[in-house]
N, C-alpha and C. Protein backbone atom coordinates (compact mmCIF):
# COMPACT_ATOMS: atom_id res chain seq x y z
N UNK A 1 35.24 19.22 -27.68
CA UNK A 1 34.25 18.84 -26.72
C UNK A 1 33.09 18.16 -27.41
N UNK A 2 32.44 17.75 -26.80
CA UNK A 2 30.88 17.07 -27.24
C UNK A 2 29.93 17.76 -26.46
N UNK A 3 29.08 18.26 -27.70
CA UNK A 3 27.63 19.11 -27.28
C UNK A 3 26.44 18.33 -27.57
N UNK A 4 25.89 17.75 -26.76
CA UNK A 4 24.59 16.71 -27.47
C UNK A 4 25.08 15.81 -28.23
N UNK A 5 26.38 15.09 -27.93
CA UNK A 5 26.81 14.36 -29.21
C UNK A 5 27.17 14.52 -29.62
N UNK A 6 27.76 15.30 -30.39
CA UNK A 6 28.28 15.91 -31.44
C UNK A 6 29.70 17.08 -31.08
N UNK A 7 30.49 16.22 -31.97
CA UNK A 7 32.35 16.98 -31.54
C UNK A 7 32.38 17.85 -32.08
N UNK A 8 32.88 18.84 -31.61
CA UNK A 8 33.21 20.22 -32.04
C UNK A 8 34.14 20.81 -31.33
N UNK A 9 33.99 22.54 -31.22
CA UNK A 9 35.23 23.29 -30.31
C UNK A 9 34.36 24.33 -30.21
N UNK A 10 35.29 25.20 -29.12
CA UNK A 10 34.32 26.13 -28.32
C UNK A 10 35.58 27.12 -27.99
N UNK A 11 35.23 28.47 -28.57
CA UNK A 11 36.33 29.37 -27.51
C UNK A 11 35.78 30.44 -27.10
N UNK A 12 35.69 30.39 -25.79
CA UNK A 12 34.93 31.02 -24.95
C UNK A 12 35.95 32.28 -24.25
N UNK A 13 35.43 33.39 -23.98
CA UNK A 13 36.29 34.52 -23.32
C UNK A 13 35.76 34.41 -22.26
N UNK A 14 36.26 34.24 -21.01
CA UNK A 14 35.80 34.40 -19.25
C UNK A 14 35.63 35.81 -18.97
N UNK A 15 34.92 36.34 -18.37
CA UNK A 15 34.30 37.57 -18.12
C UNK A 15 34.19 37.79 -16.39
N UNK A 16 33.59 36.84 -15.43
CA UNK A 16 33.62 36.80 -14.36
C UNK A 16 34.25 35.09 -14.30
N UNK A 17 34.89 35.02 -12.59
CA UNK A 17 35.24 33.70 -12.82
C UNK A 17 35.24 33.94 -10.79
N UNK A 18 34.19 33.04 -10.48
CA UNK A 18 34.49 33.05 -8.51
C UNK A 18 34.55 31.68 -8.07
N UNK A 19 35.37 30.86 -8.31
CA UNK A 19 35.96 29.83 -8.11
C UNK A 19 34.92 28.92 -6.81
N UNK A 20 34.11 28.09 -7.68
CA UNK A 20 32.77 27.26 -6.74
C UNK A 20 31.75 28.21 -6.39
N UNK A 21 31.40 29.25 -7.18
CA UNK A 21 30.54 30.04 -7.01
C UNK A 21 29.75 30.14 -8.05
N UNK A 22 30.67 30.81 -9.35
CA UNK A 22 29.84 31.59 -10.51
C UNK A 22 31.07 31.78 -11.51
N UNK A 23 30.67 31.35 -12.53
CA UNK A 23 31.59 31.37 -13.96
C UNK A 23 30.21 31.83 -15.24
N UNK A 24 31.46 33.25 -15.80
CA UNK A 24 30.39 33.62 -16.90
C UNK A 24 31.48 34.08 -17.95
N UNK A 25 30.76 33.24 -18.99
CA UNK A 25 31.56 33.81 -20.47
C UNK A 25 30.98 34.10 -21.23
N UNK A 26 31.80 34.13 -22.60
CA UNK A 26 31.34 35.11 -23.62
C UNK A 26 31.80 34.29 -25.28
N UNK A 27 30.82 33.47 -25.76
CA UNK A 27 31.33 32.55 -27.08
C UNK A 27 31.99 33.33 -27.88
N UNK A 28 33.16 33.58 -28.42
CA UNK A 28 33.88 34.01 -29.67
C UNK A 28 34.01 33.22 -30.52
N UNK A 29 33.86 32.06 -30.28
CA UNK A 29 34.06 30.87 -31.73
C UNK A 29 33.92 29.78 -31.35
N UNK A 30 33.18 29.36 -32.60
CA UNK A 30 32.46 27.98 -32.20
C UNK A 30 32.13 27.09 -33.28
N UNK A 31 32.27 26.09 -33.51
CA UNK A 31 31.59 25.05 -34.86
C UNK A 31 30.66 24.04 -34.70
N UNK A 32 29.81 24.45 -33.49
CA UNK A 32 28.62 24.02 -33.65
C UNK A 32 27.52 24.60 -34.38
N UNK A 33 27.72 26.27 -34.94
CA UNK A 33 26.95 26.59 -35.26
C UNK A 33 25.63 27.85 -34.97
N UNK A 34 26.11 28.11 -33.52
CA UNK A 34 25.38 28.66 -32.84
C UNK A 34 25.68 29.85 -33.27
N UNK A 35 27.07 30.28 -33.50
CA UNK A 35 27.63 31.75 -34.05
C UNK A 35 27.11 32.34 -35.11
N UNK A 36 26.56 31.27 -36.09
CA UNK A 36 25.90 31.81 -37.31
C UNK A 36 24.45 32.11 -37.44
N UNK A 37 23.67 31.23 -35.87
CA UNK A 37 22.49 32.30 -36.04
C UNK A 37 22.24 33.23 -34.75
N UNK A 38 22.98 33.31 -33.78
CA UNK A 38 23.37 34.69 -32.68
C UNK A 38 24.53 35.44 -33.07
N UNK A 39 24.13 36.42 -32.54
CA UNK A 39 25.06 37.63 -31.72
C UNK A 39 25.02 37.35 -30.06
N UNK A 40 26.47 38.13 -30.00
CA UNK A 40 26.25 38.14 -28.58
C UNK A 40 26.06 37.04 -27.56
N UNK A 41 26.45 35.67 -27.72
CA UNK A 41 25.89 34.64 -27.18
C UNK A 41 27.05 34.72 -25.69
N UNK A 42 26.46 34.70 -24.62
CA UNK A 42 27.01 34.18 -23.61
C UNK A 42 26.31 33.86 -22.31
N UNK A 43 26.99 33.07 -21.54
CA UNK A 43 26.30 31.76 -20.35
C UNK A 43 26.68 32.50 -19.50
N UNK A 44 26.21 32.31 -17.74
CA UNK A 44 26.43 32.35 -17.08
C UNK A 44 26.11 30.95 -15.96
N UNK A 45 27.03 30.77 -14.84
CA UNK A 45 26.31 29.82 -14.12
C UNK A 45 26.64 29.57 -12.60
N UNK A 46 25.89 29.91 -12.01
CA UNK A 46 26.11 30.73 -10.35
C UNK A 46 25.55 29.37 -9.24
N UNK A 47 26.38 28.64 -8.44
CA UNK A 47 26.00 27.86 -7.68
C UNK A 47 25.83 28.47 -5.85
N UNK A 48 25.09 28.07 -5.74
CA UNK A 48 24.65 28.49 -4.07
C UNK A 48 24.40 27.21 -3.42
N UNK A 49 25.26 27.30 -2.21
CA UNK A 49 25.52 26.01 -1.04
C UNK A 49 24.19 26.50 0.06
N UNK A 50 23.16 25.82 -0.18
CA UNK A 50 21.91 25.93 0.94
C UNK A 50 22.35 25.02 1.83
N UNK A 51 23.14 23.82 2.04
CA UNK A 51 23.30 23.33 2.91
C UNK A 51 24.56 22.31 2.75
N UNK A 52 25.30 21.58 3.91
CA UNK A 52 25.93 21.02 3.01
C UNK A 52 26.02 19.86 1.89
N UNK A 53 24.57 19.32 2.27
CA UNK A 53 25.19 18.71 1.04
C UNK A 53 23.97 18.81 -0.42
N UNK A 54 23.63 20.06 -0.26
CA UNK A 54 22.40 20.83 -1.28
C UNK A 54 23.08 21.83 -1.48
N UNK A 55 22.96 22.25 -3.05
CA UNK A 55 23.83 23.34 -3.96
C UNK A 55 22.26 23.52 -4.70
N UNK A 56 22.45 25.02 -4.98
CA UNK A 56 21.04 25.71 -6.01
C UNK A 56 21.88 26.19 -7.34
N UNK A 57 21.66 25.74 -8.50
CA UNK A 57 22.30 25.75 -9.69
C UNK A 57 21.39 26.51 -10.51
N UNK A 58 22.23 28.04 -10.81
CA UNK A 58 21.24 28.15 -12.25
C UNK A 58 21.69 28.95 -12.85
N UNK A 59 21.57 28.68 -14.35
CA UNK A 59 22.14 29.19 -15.55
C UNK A 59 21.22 30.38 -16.48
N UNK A 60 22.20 31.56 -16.72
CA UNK A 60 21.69 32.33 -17.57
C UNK A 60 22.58 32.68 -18.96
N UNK A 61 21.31 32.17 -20.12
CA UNK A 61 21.88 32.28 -20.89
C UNK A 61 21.47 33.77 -22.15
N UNK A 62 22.00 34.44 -22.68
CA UNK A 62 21.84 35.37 -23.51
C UNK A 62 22.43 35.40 -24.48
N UNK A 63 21.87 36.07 -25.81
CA UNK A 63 22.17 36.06 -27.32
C UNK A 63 20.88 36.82 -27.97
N UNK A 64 21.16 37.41 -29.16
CA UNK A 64 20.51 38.13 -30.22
C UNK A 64 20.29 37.24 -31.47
N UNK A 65 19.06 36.78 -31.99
CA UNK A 65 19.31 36.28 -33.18
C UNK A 65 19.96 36.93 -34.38
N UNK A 66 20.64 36.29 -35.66
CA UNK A 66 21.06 37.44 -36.36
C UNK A 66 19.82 37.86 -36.97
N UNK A 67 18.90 37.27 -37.48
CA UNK A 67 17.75 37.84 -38.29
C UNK A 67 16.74 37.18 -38.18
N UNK A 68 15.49 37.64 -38.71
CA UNK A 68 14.12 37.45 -38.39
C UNK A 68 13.72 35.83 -38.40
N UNK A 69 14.37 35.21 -39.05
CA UNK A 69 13.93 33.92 -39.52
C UNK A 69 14.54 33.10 -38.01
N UNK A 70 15.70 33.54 -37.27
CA UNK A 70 16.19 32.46 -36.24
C UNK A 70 15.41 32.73 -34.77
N UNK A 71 14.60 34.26 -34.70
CA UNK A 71 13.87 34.13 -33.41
C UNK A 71 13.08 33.05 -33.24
N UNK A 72 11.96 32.80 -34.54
CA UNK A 72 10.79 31.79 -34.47
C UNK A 72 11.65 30.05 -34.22
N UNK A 73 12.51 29.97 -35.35
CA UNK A 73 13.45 28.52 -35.25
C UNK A 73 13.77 28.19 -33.57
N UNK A 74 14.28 29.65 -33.22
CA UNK A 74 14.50 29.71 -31.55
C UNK A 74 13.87 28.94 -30.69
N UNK A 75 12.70 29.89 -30.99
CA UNK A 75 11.46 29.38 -30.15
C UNK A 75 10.84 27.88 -29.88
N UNK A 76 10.92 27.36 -31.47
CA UNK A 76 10.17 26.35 -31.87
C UNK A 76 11.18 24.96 -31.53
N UNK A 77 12.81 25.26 -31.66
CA UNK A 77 13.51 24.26 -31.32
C UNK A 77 14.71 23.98 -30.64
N UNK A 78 15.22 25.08 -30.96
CA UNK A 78 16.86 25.32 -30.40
C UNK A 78 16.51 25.42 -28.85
N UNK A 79 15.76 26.54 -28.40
CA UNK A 79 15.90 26.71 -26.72
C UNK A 79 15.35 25.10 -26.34
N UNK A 80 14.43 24.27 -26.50
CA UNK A 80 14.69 22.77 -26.03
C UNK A 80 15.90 21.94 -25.93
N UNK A 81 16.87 22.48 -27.00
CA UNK A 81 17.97 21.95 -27.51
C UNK A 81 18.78 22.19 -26.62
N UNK A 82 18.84 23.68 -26.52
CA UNK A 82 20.02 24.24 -25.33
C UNK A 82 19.92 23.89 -23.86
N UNK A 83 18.79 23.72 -23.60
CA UNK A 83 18.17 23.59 -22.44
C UNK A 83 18.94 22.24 -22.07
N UNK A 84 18.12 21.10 -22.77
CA UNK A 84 18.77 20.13 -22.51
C UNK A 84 19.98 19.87 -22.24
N UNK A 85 21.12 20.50 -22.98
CA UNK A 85 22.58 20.83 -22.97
C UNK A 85 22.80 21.21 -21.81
N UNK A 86 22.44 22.83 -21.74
CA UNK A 86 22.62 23.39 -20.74
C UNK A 86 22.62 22.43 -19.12
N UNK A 87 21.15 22.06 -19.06
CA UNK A 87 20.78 21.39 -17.96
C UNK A 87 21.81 20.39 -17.31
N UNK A 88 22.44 19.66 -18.24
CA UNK A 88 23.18 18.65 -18.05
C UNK A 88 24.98 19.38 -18.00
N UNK A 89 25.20 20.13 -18.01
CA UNK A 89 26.54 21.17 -17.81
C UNK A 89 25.83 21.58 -16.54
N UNK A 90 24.76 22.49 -16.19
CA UNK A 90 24.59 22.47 -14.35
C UNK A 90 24.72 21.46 -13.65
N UNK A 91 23.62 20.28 -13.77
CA UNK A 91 23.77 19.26 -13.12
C UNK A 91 25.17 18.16 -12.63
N UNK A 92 26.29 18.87 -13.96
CA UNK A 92 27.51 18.47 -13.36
C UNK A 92 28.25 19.37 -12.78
N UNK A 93 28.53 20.49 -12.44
CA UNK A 93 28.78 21.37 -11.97
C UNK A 93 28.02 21.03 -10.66
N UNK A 94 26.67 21.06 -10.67
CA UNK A 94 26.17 21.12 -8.70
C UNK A 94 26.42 19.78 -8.37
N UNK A 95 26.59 18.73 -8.99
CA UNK A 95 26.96 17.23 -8.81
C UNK A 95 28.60 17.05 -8.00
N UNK A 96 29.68 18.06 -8.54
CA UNK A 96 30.68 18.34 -8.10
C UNK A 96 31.31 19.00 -7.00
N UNK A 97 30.31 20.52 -6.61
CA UNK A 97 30.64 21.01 -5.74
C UNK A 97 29.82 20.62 -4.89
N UNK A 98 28.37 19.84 -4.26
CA UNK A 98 28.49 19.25 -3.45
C UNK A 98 29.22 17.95 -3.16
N UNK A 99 29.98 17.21 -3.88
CA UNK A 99 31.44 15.97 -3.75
C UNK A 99 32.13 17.00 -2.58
N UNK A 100 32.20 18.21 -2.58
CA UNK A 100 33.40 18.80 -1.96
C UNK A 100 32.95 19.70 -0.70
């Protein structure tokens, strides 16, 4: 896949799955990198049909840094990083299920 550009792979464990609703997993392996400074990293992302052709999209994401040095890095750059990512994985997701 491509994350911000950049090719890599992703293997994700599904945890909940409600087909045009809400999909949540759980990263087990990854070579972007993210594995080496979290624990615990996993997404969630729950769409709601307010009307038909308006969907409410929103993503929760969770993880543990492994150590003291990646909370502040966190703070200062990565969550902009993810965000951006992230944002653009909702926006195609609510882009889709209102198509339908």
């Amino acid at each position: 896949m491509l994350l911000a550009g950049k090719p890599g792979r992703i293997r994700e464990r599904y945890v909940e799955f409600m087909p045009i609703r809400r999909v949540a997993y759980v990263v087990d392996d990854e070579s972007f990198g993210m594995r080496k400074m979290f624990d615990d990293y996993d997404l969630a992302i729950t769409l709601e049909a307010r009307r038909p052709d308006t969907t409410n999209a929103r993503r929760e994401t969770h993880y543990t840094p492994r150590n003291p040095f990646y909370g502040p890095l966190n703070e200062l750059v990565l969550l902009r990083r993810s965000e951006k990512v992230c944002n653009g994985i909702v926006a195609g997701l609510k882009s889709f299920a209102e198509s339908r």
